[in-house]
Protein backbone atom coordinates (compact mmCIF):
# COMPACT_ATOMS: atom_id res chain seq x y z
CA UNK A 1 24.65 12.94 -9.80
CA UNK A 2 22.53 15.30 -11.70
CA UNK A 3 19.82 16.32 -9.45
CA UNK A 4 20.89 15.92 -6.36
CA UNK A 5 23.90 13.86 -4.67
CA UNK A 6 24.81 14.21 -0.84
CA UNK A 7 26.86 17.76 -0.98
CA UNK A 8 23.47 19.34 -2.11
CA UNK A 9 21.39 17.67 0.40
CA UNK A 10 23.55 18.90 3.02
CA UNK A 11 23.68 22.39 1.81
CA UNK A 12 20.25 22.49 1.60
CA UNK A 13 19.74 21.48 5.01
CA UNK A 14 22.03 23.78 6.70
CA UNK A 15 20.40 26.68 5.12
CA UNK A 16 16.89 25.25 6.48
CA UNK A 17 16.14 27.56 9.64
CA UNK A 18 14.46 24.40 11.20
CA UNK A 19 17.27 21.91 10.67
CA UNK A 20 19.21 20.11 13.40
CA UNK A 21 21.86 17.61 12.27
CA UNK A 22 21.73 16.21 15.46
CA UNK A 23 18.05 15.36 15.43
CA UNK A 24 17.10 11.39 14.80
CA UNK A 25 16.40 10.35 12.16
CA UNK A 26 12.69 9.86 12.11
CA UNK A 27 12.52 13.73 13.26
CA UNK A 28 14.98 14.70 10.03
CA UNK A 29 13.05 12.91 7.66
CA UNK A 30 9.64 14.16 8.46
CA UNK A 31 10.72 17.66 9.06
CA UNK A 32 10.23 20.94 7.20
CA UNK A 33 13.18 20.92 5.37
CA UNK A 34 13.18 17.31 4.20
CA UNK A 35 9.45 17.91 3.09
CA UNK A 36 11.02 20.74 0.51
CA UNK A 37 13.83 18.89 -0.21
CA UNK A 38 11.70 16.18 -1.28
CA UNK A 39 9.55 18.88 -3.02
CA UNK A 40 12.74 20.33 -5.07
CA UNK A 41 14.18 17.05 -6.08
CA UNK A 42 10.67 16.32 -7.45
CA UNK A 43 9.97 19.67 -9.41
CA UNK A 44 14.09 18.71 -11.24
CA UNK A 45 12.87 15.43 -11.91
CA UNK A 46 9.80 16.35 -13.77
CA UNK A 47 11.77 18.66 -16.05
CA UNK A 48 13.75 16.08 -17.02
CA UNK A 49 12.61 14.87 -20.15
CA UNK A 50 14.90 11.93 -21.21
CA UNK A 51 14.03 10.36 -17.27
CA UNK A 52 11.63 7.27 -18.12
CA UNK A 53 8.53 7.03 -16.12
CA UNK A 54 9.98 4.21 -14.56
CA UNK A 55 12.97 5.52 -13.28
CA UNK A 56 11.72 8.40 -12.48
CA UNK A 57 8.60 6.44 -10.32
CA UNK A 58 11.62 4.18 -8.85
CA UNK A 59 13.23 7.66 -7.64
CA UNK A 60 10.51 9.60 -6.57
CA UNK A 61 9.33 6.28 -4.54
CA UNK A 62 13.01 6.59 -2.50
CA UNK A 63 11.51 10.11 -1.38
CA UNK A 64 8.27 8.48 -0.65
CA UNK A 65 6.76 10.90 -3.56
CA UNK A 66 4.25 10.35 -6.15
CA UNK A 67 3.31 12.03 -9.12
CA UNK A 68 0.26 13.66 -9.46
C-alpha cells in the first residue's frame, strides 16, 4: 500500500508517547495518536494527484475524515 498499510500504522503508534496497545479499542481510536495518524494519512492523500475525489472521499471516510 502506498500511503499507509499496517507495518506503518504500528510504527507510528509505538513511537506515540500516549499509546497503549493494550487499550480498547474505542480508547485507541479516539486517542492522540490515532487523531495524527488520521491527520498524516490525510495530508499523503491530498498530495496525491492521480487519487480521484471519489476514492479518495471513500478513504478518508474509513478514517472518519473530511476534506475541507
Amino acid at each position: 500500500m502506498r500511503v499507509g498499510g499496517n507495518r506503518k500504522a504500528k510504527d507510528f503508534f509505538s513511537s506515540q508517547d500516549d499509546w497503549d496497545d493494550a487499550a480498547p479499542i474505542q480508547r485507541k481510536y479516539n486517542s492522540r495518536a490515532a487523531a495524527l495518524y488520521k491527520d498524516k494519512v490525510r495530508k499523503i492523500l491530498k498530495e496525491i494527484h492521480h487519487v480521484s475525489p471519489l476514492i479518495l472521499s471513500q478513504v478518508l471516510a474509513m478514517f472518519s475524515v473530511q476534506l475541507h
